[in-house]
Protein backbone atom coordinates (compact mmCIF):
# COMPACT_ATOMS: atom_id res chain seq x y z
CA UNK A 1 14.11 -38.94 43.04
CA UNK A 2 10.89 -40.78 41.09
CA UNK A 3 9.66 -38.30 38.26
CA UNK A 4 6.73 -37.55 40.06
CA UNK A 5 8.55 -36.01 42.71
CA UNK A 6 10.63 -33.40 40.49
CA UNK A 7 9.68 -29.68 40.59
CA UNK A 8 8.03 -28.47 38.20
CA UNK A 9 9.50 -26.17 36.27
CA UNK A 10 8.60 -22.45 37.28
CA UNK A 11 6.78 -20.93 33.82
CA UNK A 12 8.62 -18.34 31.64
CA UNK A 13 6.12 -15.43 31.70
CA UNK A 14 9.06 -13.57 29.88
CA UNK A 15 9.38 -16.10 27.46
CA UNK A 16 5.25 -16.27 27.22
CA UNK A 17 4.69 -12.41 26.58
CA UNK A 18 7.20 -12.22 23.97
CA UNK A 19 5.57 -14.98 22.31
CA UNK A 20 2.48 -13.40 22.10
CA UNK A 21 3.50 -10.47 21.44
CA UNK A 22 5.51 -11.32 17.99
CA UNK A 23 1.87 -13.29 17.32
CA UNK A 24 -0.09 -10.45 17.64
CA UNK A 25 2.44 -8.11 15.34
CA UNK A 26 2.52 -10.81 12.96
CA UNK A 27 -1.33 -10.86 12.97
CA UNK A 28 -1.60 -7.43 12.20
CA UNK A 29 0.78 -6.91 9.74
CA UNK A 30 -1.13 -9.98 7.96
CA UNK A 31 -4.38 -7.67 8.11
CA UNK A 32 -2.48 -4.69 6.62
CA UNK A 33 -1.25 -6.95 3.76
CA UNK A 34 -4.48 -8.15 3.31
CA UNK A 35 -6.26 -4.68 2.64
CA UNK A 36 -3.45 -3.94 0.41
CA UNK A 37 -3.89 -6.79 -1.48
CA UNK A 38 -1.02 -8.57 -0.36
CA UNK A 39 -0.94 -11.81 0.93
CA UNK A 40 -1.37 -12.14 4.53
CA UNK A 41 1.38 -14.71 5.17
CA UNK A 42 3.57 -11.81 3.16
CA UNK A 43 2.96 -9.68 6.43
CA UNK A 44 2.87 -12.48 8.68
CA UNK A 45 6.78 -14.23 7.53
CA UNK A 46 8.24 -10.25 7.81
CA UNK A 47 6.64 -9.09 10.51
CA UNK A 48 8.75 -12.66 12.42
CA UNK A 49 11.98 -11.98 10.53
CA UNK A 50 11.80 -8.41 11.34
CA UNK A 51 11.39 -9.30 15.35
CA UNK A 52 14.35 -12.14 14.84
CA UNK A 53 17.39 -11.40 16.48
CA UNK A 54 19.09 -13.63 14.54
CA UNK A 55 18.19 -14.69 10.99
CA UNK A 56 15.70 -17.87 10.41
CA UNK A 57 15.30 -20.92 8.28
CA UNK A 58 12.02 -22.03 6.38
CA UNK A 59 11.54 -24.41 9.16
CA UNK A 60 11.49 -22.07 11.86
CA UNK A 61 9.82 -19.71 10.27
CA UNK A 62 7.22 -22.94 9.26
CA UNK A 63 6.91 -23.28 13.06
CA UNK A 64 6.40 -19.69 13.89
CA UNK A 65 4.03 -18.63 10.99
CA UNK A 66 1.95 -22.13 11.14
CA UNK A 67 2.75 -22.15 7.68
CA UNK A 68 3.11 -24.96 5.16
CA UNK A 69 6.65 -25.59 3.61
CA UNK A 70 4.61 -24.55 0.56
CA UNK A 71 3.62 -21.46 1.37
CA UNK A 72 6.94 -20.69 3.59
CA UNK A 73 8.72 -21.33 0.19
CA UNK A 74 6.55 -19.13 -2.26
CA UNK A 75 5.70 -16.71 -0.08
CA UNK A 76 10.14 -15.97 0.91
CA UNK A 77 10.37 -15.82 -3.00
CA UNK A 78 7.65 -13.01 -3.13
CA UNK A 79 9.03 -11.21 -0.55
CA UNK A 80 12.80 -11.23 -1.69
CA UNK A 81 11.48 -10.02 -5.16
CA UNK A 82 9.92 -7.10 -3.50
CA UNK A 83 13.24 -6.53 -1.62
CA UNK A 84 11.46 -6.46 1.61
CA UNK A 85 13.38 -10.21 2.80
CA UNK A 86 17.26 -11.28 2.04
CA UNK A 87 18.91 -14.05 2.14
CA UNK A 88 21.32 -14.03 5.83
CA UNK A 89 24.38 -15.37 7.10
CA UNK A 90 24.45 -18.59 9.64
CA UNK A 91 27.06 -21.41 10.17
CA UNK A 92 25.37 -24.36 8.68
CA UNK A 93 24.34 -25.58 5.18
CA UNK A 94 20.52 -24.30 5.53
CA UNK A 95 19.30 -20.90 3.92
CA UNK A 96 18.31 -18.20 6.93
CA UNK A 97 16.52 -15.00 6.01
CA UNK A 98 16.18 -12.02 7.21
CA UNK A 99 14.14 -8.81 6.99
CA UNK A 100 14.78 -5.71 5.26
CA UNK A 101 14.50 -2.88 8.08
CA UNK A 102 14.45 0.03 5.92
CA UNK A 103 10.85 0.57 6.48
CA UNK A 104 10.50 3.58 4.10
CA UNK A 105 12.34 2.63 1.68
CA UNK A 106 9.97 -0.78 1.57
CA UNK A 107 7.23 1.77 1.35
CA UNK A 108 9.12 3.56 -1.40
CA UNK A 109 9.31 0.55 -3.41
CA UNK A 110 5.77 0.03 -3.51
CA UNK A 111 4.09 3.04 -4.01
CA UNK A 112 7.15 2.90 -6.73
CA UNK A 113 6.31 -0.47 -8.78
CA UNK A 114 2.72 -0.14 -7.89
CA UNK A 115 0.97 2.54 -7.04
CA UNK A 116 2.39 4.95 -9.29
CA UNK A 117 1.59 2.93 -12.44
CA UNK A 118 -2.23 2.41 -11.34
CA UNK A 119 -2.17 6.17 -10.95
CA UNK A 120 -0.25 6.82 -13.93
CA UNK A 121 -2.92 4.41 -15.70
CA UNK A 122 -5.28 6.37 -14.40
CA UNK A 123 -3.83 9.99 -15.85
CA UNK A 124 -3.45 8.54 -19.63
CA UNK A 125 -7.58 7.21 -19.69
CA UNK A 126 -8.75 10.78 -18.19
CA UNK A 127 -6.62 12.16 -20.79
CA UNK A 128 -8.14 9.67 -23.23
CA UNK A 129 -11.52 11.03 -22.39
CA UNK A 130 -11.12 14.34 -22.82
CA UNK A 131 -9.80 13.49 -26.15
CA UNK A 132 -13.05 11.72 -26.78
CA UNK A 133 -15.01 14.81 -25.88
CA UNK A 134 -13.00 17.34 -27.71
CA UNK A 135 -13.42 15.03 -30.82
CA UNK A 136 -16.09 13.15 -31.66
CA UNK A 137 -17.98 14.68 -28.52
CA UNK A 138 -18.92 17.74 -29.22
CA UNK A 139 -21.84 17.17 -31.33
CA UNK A 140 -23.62 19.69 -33.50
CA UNK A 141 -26.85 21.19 -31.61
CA UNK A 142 -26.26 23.69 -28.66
CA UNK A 143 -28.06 21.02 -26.06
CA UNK A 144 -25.22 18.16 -27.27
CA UNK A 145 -22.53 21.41 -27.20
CA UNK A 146 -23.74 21.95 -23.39
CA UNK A 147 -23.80 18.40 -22.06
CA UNK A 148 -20.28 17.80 -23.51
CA UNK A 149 -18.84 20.91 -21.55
CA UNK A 150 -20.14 19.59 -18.69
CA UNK A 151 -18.73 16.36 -18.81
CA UNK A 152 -15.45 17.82 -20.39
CA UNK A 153 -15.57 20.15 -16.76
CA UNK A 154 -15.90 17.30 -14.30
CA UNK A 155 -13.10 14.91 -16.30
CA UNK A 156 -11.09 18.12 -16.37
CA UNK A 157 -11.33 18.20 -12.26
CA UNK A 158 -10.50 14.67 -12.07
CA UNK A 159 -7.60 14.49 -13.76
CA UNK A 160 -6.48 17.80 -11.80
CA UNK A 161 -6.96 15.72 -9.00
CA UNK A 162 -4.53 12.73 -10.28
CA UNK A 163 -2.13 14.64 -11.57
CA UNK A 164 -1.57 16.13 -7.64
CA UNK A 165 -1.89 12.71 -6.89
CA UNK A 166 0.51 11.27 -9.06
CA UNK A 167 3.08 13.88 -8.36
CA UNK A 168 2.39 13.23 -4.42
CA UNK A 169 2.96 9.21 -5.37
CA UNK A 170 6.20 10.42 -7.58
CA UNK A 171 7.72 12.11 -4.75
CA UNK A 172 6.99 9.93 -2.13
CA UNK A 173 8.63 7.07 -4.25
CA UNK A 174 11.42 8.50 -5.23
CA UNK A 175 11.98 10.92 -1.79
CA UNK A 176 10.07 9.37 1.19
CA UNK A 177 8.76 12.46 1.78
CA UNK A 178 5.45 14.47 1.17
CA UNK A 179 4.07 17.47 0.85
CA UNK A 180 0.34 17.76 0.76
CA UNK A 181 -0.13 21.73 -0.60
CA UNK A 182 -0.56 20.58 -4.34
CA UNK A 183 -3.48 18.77 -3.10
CA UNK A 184 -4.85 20.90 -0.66
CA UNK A 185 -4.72 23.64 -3.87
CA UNK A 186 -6.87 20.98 -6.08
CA UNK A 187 -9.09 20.44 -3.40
CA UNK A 188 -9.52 23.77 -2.47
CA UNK A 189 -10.66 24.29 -5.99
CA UNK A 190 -13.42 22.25 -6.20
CA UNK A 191 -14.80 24.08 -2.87
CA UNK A 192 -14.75 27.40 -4.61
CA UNK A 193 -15.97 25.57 -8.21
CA UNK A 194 -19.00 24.15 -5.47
CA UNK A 195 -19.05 27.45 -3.66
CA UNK A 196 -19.48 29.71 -7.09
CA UNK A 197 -22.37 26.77 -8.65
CA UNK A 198 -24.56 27.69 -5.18
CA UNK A 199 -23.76 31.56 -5.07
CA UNK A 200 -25.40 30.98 -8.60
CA UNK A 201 -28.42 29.17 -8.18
CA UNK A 202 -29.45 31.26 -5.13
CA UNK A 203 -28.72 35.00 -7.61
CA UNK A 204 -30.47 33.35 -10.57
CA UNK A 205 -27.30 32.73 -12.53
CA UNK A 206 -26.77 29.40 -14.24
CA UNK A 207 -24.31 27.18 -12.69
């Protein structure tokens, strides 16, 4: 039979959808790295481990990502340091990954190394500046007296408000779990802080 006889072969729509469909998870998790201020191909290289049967080498995963060997090869390193990609198990003399699927506890990790240490950061300078105020911040004349208070009272508020959220950050870390009521309270707080300042104005009283 002359080639241009053969049958064509019928198309694999099963094939085709699954395709797309890793593309378009890998896609997104590349957006969500990237308003984290990950790199994209970070959330791009898990998100086609992750949907992997079986674990890949750098040159499939090259092919799949439409990645450079470059970036295939930093970007692996990144991600095993972060614990969120291993090194996997495959008859031949090539490296194969594979994804960590312990979703929380890759969330853990990085509210753990990261997030907690921004907000920690955070805790120690509000703490610095009330230090400033109580100090050299006072001043001497009863306008100077007034304007530090209220300074001192809006500091004070936000570092109610990242101490919760530290302690939220803390627990999620080290738990994976969350409870929201310590925030709620400091929110809640400012309401009636808000609430009392306009009962105040409208009686005459000074806020």
């Amino acid at each position: 039979m002359h080639a241009a006889n053969r049958p064509t072969p019928a198309p694999d729509h099963a094939q085709d959808a699954r395709v797309r469909a890793v593309t378009l998870v890998a896609d997104t998790m590349a957006e969500l790295m990237r308003f984290w201020n990950f790199k994209p191909s970070m959330g791009r290289i898990w998100a086609v481990l992750y949907l992997s049967r079986d674990p890949l080498d750098a040159e499939q995963i090259e092919q799949l990502c439409g990645l450079s060997a470059g970036q295939v090869s930093t970007t692996l390193t990144e991600l095993q340091q972060w614990g969120v990609v291993r090194q996997g198990s495959r008859a031949g003399k090539r490296r194969v990954y594979e994804a960590e699927t312990d979703i929380l506890a890759m969330v853990a990790r990085v509210f753990r190394e990261r997030e907690l240490v921004l907000v920690e950061r955070s805790v120690r300078q509000l703490e610095e500046a009330l230090a400033l105020l109580a100090g050299e911040g006072l001043g001497t004349s009863p306008e100077r007296l007034m304007q530090a208070r209220f300074v001192a009272t809006r500091i004070e508020r936000l570092l109610t408000l990242a101490r919760t959220g530290h302690a939220i950050v803390q627990q999620l870390a080290r738990t994976g779990n969350v409870d929201l009521s310590g925030l709620r309270d400091a929110l809640s707080e400012r309401v009636r802080d808000r609430m009392g300042n306009v009962v105040g104005r409208v009686l005459g009283r000074p806020a």
